[in-house]
C-alpha atoms as a PDB file:
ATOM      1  CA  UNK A   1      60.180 -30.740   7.324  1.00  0.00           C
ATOM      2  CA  UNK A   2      60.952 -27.004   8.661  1.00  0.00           C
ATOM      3  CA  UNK A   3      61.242 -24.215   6.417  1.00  0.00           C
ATOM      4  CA  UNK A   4      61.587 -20.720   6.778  1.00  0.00           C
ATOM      5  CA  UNK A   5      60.187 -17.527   4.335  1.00  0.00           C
ATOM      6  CA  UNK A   6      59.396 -13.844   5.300  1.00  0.00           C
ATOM      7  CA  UNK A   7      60.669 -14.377   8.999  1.00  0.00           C
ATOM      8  CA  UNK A   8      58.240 -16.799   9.566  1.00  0.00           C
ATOM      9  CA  UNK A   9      58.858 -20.673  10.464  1.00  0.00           C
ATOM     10  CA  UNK A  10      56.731 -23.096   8.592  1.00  0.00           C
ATOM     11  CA  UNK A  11      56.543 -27.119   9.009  1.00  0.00           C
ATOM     12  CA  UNK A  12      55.813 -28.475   5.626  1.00  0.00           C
ATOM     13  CA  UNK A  13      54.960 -32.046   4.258  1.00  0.00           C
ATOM     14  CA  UNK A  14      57.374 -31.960   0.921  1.00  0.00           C
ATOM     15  CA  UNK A  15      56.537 -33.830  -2.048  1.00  0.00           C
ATOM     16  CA  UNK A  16      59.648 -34.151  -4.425  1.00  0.00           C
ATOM     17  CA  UNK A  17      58.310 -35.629  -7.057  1.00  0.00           C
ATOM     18  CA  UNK A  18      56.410 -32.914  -7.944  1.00  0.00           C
ATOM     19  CA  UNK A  19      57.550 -30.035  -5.865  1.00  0.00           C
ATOM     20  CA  UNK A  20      54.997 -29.141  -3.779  1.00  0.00           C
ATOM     21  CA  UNK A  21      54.365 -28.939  -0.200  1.00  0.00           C
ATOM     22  CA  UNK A  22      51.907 -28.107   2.501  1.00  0.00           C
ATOM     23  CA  UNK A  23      52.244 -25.703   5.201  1.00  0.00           C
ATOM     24  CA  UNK A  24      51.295 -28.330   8.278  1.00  0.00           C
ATOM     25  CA  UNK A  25      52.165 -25.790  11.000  1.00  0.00           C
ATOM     26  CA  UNK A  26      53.066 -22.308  11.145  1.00  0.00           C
ATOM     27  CA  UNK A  27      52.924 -19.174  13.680  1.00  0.00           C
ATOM     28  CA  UNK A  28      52.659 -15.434  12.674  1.00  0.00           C
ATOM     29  CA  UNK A  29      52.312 -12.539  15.356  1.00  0.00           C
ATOM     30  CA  UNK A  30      52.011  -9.917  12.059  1.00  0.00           C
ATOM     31  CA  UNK A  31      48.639  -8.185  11.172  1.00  0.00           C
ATOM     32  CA  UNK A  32      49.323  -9.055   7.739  1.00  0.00           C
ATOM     33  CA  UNK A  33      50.235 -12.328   7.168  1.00  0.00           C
ATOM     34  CA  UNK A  34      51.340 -13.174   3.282  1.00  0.00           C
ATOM     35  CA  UNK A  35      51.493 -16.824   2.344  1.00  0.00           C
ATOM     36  CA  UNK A  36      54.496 -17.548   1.004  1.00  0.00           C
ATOM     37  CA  UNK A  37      54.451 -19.341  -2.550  1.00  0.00           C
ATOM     38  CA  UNK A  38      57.523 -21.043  -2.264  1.00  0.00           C
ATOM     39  CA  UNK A  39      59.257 -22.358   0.626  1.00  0.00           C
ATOM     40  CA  UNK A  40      62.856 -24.279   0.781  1.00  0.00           C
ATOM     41  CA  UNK A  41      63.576 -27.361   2.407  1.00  0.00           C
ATOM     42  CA  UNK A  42      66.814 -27.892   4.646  1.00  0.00           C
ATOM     43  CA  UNK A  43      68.844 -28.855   1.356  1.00  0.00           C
ATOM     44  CA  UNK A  44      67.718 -25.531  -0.149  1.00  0.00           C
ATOM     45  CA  UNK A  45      65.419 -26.848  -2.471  1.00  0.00           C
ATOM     46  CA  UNK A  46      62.188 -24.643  -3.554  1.00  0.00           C
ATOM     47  CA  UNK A  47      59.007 -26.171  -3.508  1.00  0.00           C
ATOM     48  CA  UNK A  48      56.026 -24.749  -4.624  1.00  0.00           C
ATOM     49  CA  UNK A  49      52.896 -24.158  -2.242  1.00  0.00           C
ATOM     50  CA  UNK A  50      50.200 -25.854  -2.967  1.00  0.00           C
ATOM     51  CA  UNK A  51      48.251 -26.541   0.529  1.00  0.00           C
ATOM     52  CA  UNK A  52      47.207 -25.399   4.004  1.00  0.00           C
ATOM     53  CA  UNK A  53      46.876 -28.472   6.449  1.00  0.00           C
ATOM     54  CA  UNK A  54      44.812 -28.558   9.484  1.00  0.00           C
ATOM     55  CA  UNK A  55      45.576 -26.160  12.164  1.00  0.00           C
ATOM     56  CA  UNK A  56      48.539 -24.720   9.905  1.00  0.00           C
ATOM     57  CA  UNK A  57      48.271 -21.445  10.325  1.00  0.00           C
ATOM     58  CA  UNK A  58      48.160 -19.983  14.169  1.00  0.00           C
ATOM     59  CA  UNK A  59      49.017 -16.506  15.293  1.00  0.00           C
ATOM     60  CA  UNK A  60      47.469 -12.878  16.061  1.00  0.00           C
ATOM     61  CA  UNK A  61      46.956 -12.174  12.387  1.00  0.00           C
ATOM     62  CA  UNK A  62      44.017  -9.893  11.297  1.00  0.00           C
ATOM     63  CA  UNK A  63      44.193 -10.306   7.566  1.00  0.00           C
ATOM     64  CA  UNK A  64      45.836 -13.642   5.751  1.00  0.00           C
ATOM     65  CA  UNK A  65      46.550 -13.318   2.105  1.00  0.00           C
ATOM     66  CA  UNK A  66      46.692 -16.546   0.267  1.00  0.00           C
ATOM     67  CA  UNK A  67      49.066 -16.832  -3.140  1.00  0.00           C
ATOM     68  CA  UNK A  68      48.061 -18.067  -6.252  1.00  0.00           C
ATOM     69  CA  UNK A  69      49.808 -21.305  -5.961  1.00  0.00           C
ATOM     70  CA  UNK A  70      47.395 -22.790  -3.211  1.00  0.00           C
ATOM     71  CA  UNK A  71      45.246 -25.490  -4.514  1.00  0.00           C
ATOM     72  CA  UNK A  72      44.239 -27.267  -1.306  1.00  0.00           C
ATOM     73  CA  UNK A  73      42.818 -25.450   2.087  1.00  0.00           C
ATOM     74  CA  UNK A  74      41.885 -28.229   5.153  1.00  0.00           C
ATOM     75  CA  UNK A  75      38.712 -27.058   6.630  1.00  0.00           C
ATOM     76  CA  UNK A  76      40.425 -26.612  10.090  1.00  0.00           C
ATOM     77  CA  UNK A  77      43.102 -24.662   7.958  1.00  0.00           C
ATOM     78  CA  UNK A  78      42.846 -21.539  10.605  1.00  0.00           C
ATOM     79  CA  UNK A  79      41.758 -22.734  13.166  1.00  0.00           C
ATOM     80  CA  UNK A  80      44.653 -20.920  14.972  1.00  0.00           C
ATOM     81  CA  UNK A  81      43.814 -17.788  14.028  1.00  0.00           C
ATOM     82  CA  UNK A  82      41.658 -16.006  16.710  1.00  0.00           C
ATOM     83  CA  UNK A  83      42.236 -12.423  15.686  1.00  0.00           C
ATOM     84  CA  UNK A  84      41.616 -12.789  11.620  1.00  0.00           C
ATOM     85  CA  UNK A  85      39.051 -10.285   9.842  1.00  0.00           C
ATOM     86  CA  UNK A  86      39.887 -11.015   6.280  1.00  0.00           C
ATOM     87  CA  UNK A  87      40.870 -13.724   3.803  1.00  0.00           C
ATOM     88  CA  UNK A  88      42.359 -12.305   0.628  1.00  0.00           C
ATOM     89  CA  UNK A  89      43.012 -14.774  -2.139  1.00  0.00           C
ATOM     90  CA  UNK A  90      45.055 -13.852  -5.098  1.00  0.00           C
ATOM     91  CA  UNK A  91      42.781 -13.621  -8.333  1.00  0.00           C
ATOM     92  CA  UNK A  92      44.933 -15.856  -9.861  1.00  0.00           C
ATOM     93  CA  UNK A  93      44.044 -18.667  -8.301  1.00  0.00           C
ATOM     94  CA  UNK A  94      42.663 -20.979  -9.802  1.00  0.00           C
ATOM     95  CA  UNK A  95      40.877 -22.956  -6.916  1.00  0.00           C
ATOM     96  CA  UNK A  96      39.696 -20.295  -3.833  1.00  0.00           C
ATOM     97  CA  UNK A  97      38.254 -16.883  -4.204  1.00  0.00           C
ATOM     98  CA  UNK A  98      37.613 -14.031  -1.838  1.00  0.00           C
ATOM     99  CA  UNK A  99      34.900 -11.519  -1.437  1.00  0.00           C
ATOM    100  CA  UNK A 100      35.034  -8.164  -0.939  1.00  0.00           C
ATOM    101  CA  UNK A 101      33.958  -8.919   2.933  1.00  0.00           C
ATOM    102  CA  UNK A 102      36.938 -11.386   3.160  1.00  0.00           C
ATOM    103  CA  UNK A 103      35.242 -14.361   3.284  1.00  0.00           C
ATOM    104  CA  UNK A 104      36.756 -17.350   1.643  1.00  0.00           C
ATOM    105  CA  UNK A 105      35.193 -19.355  -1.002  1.00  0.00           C
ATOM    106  CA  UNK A 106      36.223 -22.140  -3.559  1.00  0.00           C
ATOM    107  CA  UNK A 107      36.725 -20.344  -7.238  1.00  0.00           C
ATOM    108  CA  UNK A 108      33.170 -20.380  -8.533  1.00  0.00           C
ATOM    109  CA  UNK A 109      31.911 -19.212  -5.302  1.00  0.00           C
ATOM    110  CA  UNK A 110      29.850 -22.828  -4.990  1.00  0.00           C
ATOM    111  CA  UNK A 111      30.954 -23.508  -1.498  1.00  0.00           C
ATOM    112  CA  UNK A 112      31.744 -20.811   1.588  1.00  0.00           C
ATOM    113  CA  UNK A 113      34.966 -22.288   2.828  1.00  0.00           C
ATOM    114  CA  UNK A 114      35.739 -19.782   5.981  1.00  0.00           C
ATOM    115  CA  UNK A 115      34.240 -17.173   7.170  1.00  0.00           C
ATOM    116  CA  UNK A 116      36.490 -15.400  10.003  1.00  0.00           C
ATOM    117  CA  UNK A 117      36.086 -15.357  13.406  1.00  0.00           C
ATOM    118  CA  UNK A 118      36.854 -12.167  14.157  1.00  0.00           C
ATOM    119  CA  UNK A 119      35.299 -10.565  11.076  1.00  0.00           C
ATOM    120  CA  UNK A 120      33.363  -7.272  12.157  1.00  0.00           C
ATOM    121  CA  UNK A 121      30.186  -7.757   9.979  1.00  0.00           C
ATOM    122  CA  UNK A 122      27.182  -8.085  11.963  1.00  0.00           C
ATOM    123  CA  UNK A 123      25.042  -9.262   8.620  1.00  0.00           C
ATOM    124  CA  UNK A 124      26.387 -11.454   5.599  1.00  0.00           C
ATOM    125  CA  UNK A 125      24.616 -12.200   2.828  1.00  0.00           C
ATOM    126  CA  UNK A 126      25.624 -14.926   1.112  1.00  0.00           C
ATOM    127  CA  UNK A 127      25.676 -15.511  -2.595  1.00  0.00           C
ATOM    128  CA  UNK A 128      22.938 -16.965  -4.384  1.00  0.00           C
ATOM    129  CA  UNK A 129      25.776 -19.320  -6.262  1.00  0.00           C
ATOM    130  CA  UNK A 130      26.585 -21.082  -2.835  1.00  0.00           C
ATOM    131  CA  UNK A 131      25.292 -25.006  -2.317  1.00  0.00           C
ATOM    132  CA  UNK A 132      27.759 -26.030   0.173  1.00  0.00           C
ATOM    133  CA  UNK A 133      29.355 -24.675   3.712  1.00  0.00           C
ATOM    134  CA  UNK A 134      32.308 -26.319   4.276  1.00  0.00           C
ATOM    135  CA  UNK A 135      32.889 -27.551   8.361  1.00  0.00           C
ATOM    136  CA  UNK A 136      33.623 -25.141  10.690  1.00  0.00           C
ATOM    137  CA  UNK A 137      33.142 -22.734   8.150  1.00  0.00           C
ATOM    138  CA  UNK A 138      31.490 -20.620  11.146  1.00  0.00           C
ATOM    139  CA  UNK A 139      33.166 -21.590  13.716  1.00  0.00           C
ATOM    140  CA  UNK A 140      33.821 -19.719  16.808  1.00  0.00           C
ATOM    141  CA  UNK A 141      32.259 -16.485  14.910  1.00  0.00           C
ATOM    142  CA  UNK A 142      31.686 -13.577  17.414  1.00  0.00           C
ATOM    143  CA  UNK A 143      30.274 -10.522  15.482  1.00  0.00           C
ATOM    144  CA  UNK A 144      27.511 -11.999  12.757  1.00  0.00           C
ATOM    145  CA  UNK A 145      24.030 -11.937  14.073  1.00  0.00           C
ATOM    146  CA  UNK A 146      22.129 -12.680  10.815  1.00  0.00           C
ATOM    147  CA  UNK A 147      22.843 -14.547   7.967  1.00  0.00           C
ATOM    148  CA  UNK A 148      20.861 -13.883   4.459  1.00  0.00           C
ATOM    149  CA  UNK A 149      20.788 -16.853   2.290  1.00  0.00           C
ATOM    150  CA  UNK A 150      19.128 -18.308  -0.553  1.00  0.00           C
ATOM    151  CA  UNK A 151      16.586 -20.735   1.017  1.00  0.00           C
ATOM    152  CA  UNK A 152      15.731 -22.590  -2.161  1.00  0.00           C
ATOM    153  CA  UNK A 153      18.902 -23.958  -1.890  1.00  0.00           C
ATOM    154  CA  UNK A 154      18.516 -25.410   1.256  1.00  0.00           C
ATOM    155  CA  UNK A 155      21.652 -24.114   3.206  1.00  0.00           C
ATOM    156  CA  UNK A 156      20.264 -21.295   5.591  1.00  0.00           C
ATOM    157  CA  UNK A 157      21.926 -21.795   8.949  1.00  0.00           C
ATOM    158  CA  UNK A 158      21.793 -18.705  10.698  1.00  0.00           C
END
């Protein structure tokens, strides 16, 4: 269903038994784009957000800030966002973290979840707590040359 927050459009897949939903589509020609963590429904009705489908978030955005209330992120989540630097995710949350380079990760930092394509870093380091990289997590990345990893972990890639 179509809802609308901030000026932006969003499609959403609404669950009303529990009052959640999932942004499924969404455009946003802002540098800053904040998550909503509510949307409405065509009958008005609030529903908390709770998820970011595949390709649901497209648009010129540099930085996406992500609300407390997200619990689920698709792996091809922004895959529509060719200008983003950053990923900030509110500390609150209790399932995805952000680092200081704007890289997002699940809460206890066990799996890099996206790392943005148009982040400016040219070497990442990334933490010794990491044992998984979601897909696409580095996809279409234009800046990073080297990659710093714990090896006895078995997840170098670059």
């Amino acid at each position: 269903g179509a809802s609308s927050s901030g000026g932006i459009d969003y499609t959403c897949t609404f669950d009303a038994s529990s009052g959640k939903a999932t942004i499924t589509n969404a455009t946003c020609g802002a540098d800053v784009w904040e998550i909503p963590s509510s949307v409405t429904d065509a009958s008005g009705t609030a529903y908390s957000v709770t998820g970011l489908g595949d390709y649901a978030l497209n648009g010129s955005a540099a930085a996406i800030r992500i609300p407390a209330s997200v619990t689920s992120i698709s792996s091809m989540a922004f895959s529509g966002c060719q200008n983003l630097k950053t990923i900030t995710v509110d500390p609150a949350d209790t399932a995805y973290a952000s680092d200081d380079e704007g890289v997002l990760y699940d809460k206890d930092k066990i799996q890099l979840i996206h790392f943005p394509e148009k982040n400016t870093l040219n070497s990442y380091r990334i933490p010794d707590t990491v044992t998984k990289i979601a897909p696409y997590a580095f996809y279409n990345i234009g800046s990073l040359y080297s990659c710093v990893c714990n090896v006895n972990r078995g997840i170098c890639i670059l």
